[in-house]
C-alpha atoms as a PDB file:
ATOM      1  CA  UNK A   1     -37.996  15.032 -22.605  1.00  0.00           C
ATOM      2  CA  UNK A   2     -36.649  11.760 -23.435  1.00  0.00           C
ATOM      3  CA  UNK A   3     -32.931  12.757 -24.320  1.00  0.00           C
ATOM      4  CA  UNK A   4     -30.294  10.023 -25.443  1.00  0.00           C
ATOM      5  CA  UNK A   5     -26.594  10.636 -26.739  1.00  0.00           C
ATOM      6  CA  UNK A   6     -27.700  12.313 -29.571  1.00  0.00           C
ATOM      7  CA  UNK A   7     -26.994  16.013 -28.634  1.00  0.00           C
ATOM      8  CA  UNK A   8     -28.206  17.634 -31.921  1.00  0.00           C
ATOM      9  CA  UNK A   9     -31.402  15.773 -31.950  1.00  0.00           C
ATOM     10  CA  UNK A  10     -31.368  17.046 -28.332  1.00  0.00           C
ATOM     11  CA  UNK A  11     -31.009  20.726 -28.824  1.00  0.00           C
ATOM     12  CA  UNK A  12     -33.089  20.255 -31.935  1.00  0.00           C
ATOM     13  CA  UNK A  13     -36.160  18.616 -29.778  1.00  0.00           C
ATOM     14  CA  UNK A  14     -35.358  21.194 -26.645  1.00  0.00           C
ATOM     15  CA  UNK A  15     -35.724  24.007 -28.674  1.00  0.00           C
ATOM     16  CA  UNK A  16     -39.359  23.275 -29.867  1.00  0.00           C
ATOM     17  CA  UNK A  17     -40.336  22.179 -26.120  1.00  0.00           C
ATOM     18  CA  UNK A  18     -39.075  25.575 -25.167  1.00  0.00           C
ATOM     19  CA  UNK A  19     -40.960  27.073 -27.838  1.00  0.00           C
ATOM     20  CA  UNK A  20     -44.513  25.683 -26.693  1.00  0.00           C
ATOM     21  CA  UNK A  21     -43.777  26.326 -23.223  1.00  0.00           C
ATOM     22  CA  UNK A  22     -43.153  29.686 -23.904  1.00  0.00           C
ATOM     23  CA  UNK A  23     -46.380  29.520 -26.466  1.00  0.00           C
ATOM     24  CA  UNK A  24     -48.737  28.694 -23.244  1.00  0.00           C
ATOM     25  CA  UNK A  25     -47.595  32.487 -21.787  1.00  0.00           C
ATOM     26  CA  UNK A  26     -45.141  30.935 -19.336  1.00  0.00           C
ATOM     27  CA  UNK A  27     -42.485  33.807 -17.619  1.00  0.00           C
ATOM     28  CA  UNK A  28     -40.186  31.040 -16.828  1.00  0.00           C
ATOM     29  CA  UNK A  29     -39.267  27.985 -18.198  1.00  0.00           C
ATOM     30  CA  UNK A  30     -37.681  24.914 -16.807  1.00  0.00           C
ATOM     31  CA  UNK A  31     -35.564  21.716 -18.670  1.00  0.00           C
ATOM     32  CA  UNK A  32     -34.983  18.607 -17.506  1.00  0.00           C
ATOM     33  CA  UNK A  33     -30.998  17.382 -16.029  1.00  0.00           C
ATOM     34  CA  UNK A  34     -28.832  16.379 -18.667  1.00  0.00           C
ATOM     35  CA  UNK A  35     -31.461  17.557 -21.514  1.00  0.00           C
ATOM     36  CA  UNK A  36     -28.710  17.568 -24.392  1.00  0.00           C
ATOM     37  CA  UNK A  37     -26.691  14.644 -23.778  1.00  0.00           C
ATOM     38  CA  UNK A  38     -27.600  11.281 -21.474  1.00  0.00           C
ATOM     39  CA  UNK A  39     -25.113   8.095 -21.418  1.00  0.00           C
ATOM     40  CA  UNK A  40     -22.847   6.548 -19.763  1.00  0.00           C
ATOM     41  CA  UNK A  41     -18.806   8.401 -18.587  1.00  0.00           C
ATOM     42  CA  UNK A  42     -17.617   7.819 -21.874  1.00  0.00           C
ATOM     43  CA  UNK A  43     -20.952  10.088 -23.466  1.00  0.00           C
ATOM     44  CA  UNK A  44     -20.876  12.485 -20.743  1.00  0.00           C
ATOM     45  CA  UNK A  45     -17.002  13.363 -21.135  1.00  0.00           C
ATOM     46  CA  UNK A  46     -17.928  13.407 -25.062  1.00  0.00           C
ATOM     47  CA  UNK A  47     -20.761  15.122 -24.828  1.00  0.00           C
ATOM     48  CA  UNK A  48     -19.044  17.902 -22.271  1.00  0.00           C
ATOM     49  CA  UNK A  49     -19.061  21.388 -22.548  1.00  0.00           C
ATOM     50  CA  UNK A  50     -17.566  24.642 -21.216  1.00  0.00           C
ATOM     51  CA  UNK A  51     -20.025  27.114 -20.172  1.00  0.00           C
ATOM     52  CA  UNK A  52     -18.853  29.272 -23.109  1.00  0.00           C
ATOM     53  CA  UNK A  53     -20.260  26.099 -25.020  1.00  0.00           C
ATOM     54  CA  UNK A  54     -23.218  25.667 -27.827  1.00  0.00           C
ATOM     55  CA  UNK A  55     -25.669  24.014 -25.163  1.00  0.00           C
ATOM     56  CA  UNK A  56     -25.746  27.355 -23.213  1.00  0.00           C
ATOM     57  CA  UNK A  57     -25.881  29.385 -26.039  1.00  0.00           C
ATOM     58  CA  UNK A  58     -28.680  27.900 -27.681  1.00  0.00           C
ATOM     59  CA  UNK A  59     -30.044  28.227 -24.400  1.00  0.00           C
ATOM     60  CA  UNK A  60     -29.337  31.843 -24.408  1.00  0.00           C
ATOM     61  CA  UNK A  61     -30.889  32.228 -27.948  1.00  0.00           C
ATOM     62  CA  UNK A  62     -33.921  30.854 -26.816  1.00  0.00           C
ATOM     63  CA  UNK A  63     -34.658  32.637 -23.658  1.00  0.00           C
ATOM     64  CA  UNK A  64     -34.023  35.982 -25.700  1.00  0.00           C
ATOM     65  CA  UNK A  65     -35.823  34.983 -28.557  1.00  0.00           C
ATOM     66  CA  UNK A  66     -39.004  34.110 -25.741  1.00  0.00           C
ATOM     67  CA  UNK A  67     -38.510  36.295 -23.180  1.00  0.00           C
ATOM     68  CA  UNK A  68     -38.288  34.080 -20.438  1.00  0.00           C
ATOM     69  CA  UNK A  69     -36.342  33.019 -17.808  1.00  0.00           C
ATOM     70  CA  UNK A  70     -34.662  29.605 -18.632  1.00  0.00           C
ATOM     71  CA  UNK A  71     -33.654  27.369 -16.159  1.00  0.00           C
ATOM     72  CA  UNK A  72     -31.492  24.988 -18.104  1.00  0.00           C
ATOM     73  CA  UNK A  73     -32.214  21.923 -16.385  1.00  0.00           C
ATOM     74  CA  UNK A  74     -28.462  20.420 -16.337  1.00  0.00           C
ATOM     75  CA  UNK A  75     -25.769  19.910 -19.019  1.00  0.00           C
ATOM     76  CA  UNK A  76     -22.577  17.688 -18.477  1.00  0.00           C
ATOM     77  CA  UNK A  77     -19.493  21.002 -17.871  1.00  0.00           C
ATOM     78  CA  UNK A  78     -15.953  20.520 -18.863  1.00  0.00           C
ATOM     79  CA  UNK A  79     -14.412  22.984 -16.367  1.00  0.00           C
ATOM     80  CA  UNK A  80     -10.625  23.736 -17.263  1.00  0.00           C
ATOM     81  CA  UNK A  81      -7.840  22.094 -14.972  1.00  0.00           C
ATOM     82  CA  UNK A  82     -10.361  19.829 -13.352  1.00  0.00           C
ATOM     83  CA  UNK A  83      -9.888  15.913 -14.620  1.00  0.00           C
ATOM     84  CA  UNK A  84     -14.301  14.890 -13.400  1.00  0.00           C
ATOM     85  CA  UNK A  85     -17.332  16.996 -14.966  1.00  0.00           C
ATOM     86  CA  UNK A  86     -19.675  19.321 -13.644  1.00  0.00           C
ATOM     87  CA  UNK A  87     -23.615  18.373 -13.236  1.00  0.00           C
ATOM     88  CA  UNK A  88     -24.605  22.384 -13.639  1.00  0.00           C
ATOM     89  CA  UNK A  89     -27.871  23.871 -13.822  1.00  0.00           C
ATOM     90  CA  UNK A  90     -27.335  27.567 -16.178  1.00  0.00           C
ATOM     91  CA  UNK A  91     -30.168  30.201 -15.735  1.00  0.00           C
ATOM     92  CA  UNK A  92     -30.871  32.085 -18.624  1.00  0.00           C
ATOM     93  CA  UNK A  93     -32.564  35.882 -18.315  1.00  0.00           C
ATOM     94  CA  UNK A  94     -34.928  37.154 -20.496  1.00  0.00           C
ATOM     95  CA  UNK A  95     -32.086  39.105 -21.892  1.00  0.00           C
ATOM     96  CA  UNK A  96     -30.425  35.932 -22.646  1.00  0.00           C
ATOM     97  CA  UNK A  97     -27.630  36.641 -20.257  1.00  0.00           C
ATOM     98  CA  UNK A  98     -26.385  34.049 -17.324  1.00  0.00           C
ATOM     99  CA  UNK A  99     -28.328  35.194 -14.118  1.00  0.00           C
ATOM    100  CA  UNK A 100     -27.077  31.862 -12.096  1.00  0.00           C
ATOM    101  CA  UNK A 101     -24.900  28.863 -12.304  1.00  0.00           C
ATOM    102  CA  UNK A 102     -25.321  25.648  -9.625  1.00  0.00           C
ATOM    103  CA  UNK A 103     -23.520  22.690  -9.823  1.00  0.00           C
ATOM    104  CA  UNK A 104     -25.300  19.646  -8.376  1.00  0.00           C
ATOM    105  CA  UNK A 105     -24.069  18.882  -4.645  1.00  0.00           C
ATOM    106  CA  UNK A 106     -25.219  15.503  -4.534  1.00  0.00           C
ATOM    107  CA  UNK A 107     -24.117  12.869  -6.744  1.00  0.00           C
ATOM    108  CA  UNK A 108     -26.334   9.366  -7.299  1.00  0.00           C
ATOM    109  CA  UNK A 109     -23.849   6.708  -6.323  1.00  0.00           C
ATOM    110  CA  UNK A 110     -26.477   4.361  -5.224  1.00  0.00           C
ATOM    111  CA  UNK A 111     -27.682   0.730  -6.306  1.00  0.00           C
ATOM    112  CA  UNK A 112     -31.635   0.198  -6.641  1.00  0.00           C
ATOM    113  CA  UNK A 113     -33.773  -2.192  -9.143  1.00  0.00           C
ATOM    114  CA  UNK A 114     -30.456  -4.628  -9.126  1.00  0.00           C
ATOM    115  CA  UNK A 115     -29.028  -1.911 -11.251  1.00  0.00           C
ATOM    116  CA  UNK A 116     -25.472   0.019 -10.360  1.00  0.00           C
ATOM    117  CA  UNK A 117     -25.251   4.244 -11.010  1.00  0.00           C
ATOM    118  CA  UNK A 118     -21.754   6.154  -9.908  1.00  0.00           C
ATOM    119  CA  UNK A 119     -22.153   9.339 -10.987  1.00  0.00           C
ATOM    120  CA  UNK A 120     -18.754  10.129  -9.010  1.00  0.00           C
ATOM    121  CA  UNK A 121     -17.235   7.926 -11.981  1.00  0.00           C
ATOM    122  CA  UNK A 122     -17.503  10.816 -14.355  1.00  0.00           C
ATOM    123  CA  UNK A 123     -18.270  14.201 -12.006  1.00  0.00           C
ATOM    124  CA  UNK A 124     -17.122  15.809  -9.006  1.00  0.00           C
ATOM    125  CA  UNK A 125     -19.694  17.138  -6.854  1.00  0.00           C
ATOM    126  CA  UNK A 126     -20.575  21.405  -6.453  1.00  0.00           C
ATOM    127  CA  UNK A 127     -20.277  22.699  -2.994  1.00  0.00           C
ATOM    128  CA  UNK A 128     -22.296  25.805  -2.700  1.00  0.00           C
ATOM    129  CA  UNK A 129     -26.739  26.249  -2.665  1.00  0.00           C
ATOM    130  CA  UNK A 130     -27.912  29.029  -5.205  1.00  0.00           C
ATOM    131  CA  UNK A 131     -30.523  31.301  -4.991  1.00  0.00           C
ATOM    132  CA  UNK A 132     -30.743  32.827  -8.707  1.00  0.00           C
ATOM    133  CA  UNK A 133     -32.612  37.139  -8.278  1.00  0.00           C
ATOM    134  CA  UNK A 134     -35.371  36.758 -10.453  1.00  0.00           C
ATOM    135  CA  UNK A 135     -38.795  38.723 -10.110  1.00  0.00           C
ATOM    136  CA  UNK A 136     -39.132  35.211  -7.989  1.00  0.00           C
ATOM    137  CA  UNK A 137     -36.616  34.081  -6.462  1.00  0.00           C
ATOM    138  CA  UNK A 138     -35.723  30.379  -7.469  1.00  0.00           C
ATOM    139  CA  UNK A 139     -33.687  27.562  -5.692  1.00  0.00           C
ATOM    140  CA  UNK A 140     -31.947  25.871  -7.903  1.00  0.00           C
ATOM    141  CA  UNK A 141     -31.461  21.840  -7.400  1.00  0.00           C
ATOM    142  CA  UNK A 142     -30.909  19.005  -9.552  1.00  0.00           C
ATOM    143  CA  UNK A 143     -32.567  15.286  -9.367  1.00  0.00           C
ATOM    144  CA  UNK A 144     -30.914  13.198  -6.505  1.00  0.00           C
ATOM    145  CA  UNK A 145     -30.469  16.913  -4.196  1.00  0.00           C
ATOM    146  CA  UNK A 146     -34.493  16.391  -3.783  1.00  0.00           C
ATOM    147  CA  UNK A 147     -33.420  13.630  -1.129  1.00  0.00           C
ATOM    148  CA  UNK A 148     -31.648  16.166   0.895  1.00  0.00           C
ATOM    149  CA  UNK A 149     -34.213  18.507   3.011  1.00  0.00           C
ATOM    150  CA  UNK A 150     -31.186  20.653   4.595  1.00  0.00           C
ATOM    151  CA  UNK A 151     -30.524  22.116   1.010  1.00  0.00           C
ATOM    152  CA  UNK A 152     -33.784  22.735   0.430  1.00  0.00           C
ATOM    153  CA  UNK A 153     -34.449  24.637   3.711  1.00  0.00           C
ATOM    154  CA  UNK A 154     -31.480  26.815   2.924  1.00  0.00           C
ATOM    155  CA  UNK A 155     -32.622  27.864  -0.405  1.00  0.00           C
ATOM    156  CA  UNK A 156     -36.026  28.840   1.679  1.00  0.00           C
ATOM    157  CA  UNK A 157     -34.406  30.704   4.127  1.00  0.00           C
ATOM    158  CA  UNK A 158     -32.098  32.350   1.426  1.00  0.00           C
ATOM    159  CA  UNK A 159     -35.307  33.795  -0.152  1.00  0.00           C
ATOM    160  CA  UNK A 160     -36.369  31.091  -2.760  1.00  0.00           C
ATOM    161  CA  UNK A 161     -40.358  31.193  -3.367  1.00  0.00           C
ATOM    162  CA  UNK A 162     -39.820  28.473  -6.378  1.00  0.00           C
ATOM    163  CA  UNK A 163     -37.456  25.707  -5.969  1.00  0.00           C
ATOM    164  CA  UNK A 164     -36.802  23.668  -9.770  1.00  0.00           C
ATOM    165  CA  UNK A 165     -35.522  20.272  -9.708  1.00  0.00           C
ATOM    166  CA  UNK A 166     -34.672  19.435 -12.851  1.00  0.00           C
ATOM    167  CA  UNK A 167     -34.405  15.258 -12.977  1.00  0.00           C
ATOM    168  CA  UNK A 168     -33.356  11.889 -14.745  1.00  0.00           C
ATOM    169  CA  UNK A 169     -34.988   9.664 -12.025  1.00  0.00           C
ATOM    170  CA  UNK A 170     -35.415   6.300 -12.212  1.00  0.00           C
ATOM    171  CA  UNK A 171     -38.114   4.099 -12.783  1.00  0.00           C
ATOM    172  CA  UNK A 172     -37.697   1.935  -9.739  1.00  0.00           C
ATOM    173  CA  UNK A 173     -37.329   4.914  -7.520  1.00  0.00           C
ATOM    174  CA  UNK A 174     -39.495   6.877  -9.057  1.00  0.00           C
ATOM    175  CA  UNK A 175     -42.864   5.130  -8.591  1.00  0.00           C
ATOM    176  CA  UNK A 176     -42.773   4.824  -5.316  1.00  0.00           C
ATOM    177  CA  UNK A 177     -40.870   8.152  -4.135  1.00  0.00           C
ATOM    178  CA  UNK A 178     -40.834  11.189  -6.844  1.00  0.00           C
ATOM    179  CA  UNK A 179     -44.089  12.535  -6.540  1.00  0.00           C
ATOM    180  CA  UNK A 180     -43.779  12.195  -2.534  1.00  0.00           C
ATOM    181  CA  UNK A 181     -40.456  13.905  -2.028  1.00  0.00           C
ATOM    182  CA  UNK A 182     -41.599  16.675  -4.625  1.00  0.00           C
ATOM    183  CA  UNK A 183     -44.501  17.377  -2.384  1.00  0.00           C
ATOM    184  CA  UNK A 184     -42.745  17.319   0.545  1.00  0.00           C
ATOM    185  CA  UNK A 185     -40.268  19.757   0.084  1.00  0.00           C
ATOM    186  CA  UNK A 186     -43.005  22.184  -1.109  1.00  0.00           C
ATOM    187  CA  UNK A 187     -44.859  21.604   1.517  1.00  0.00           C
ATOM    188  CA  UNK A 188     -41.832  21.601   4.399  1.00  0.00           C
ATOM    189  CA  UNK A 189     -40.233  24.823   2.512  1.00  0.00           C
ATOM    190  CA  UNK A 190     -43.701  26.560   1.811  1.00  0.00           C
ATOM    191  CA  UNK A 191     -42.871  27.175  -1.680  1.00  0.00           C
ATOM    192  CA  UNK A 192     -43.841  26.166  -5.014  1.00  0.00           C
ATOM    193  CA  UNK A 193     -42.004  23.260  -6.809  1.00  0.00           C
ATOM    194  CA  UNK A 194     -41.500  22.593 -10.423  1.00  0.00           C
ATOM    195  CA  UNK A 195     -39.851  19.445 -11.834  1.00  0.00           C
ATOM    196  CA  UNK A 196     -38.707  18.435 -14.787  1.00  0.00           C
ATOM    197  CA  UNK A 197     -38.011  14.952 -15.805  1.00  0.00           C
ATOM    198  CA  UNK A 198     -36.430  13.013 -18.400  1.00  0.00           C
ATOM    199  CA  UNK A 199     -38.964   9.710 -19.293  1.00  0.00           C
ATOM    200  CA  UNK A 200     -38.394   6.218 -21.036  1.00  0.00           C
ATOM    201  CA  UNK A 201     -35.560   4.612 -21.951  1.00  0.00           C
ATOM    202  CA  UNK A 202     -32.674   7.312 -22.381  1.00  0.00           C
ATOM    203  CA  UNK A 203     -29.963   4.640 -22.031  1.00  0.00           C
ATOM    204  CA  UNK A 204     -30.351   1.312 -22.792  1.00  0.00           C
ATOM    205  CA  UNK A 205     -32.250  -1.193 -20.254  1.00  0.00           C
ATOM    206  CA  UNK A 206     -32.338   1.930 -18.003  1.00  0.00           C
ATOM    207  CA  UNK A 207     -35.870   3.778 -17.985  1.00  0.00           C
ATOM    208  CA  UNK A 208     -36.979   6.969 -16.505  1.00  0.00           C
ATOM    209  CA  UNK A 209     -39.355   7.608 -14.235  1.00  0.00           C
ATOM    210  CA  UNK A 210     -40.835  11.329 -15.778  1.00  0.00           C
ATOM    211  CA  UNK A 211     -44.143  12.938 -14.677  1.00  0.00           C
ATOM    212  CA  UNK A 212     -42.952  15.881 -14.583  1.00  0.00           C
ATOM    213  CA  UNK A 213     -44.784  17.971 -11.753  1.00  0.00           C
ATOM    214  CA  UNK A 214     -45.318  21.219 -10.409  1.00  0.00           C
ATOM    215  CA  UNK A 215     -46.459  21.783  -6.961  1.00  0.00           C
ATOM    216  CA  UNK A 216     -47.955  24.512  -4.846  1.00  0.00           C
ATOM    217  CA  UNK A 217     -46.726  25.408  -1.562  1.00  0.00           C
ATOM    218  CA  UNK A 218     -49.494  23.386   0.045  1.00  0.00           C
ATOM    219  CA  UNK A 219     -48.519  20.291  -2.020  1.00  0.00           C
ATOM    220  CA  UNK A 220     -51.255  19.958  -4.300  1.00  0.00           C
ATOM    221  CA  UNK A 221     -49.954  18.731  -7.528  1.00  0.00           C
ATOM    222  CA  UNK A 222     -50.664  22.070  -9.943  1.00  0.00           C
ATOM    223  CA  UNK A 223     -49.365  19.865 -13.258  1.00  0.00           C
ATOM    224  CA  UNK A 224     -48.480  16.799 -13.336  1.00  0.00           C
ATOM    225  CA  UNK A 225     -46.778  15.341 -17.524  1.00  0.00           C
ATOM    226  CA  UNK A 226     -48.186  11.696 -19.060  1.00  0.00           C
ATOM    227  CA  UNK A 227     -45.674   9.552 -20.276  1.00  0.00           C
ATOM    228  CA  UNK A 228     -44.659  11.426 -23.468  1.00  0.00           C
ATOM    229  CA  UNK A 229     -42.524  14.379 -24.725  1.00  0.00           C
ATOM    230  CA  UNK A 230     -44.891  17.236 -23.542  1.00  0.00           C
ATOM    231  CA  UNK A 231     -44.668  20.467 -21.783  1.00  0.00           C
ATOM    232  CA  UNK A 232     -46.851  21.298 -18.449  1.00  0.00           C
ATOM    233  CA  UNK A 233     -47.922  24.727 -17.038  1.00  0.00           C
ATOM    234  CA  UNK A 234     -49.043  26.261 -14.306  1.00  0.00           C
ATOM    235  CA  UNK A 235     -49.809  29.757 -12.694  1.00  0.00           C
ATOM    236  CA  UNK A 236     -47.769  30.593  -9.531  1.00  0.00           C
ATOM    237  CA  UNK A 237     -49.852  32.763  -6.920  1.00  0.00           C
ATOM    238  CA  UNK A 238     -47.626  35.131  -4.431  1.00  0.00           C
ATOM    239  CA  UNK A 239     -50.881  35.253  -2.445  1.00  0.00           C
ATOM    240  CA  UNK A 240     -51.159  31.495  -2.250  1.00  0.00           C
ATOM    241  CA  UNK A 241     -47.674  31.710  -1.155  1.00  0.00           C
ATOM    242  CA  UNK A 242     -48.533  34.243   1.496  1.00  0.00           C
ATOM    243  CA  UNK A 243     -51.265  33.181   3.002  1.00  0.00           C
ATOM    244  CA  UNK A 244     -49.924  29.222   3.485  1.00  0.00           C
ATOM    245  CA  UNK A 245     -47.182  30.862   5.136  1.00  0.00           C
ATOM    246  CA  UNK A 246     -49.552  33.831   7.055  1.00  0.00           C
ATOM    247  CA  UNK A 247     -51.760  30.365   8.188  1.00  0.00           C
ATOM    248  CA  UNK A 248     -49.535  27.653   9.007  1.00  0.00           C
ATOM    249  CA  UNK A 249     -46.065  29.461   9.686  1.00  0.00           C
ATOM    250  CA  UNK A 250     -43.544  27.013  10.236  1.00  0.00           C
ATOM    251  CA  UNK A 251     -41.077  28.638   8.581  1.00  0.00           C
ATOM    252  CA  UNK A 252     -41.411  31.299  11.245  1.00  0.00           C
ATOM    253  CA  UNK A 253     -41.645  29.417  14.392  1.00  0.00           C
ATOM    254  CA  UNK A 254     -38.688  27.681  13.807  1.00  0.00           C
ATOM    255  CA  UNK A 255     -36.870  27.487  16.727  1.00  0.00           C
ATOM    256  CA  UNK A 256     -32.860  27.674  15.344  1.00  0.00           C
ATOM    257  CA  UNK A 257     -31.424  28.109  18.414  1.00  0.00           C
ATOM    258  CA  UNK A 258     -32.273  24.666  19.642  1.00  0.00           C
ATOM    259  CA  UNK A 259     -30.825  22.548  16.866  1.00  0.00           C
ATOM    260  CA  UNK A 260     -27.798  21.182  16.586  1.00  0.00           C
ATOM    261  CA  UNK A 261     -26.072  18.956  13.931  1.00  0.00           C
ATOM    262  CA  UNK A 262     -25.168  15.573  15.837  1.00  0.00           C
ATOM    263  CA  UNK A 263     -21.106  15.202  16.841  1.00  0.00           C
ATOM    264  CA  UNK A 264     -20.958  12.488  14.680  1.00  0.00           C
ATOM    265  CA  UNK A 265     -22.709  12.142  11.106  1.00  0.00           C
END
């Protein structure tokens, strides 16, 4: 997608994407992060919602309507007695009913392509990894987490076979490490990997990276979006899964007992 500030045009365009992704047979579906509402603090705390809000249940609507499993990319949550947002990823069931809720753990505070982003301005970060029980079992992350390999390992080891990373990434960034860190973490974690990414210029003089992608637990790139509003696909094998991890087990020769987290970090 290539969301702005505009949240009805937003739900309006997300609701025919999820439409056509659903058209192409797909069980589950994936948005990008902050799919109904991109801008700067003052947007964001406009734009907010509760998770009793219309974002989620047009979300809900849809997922019912299709029979799917939504993950809802991210939306921008008011959360009651708390003065900074949310970044939270909703999972919709095919029933239409929340099956998971993860609020993004690490925040992009960074400065890169001489431009300045502090999410911390306007959101405080979530402090727990989520796993969400679906027929597969999918780690849920959002954009800047991807950085982060210790999450990623957890949601592994907590069962995930499909990790989503919904993501606004920039261009700068983006060109150089978005497709690489995607692939990584499928291929470190053994699992597949689907991303979805905002693209173009959501805020002024700040452009996304996109290409969305969706990778397979060896790291071969299974989809990978052009640079327009589009929807990719792709067919998840449990074999493939298997036998990757059968062949090459990493994940089971790890040796836990031996690591340690440095006194200092």
């Amino acid at each position: 997608m290539s969301s702005r500030a505009d949240k009805a045009a937003n739900l309006e365009r997300a609701e025919v994407l999820v439409a056509r992704a659903a058209a192409t047979g797909a069980d589950i579906v994936v948005l990008p992060e902050k799919w109904n509402a991109i801008g700067n603090a003052e947007t964001l705390h406009d734009a907010a919602e509760p998770l009793e809000g219309e974002s989620v249940a047009a979300m809900s609507t849809w997922a019912r309507t299709h029979g799917i499993t939504l993950v809802g990319g991210s939306i921008t949550e008011r959360r009651e007695g708390r003065d900074k947002l949310s970044n939270t990823c909703v999972v919709l069931d095919p029933e239409g009913d929340v099956a998971a809720v993860y609020r993004k753990i690490h925040l992009f505070d960074v400065e890169v392509g001489g431009l300045v982003y502090r999410e911390s301005d306007a959101e405080e970060p979530g402090d727990e990894p989520v796993v969400c029980a679906a027929e597969w079992p999918i780690g849920l992350s959002v954009c800047y987490d991807v950085r982060f390999p210790e999450l990623y390992r957890i949601l592994a080891l907590e069962g995930a076979l499909l990790v989503t990373v919904p993501a606004h990434f920039t261009l700068h960034t983006g060109k150089d490490h978005w497709e690489v860190l995607l692939r990584a973490r499928a291929i470190e974690n053994q699992l597949f990997v689907a991303a979805a990414a905002q693209f173009g210029e959501t805020i002024p003089g700040r452009w996304s990276y996109g290409r969305s992608l969706i990778a397979d637990p060896w790291g071969l790139a299974l989809a990978l979006a052009p640079d327009e509003e589009t929807v990719i696909s792709a067919q998840l094998d449990r074999a493939r899964l298997e036998d990757v991890r059968a062949k090459l087990p990493s994940l089971a020769t790890r040796q836990p007992g031996a690591y340690r987290w440095p006194a200092r970090v």
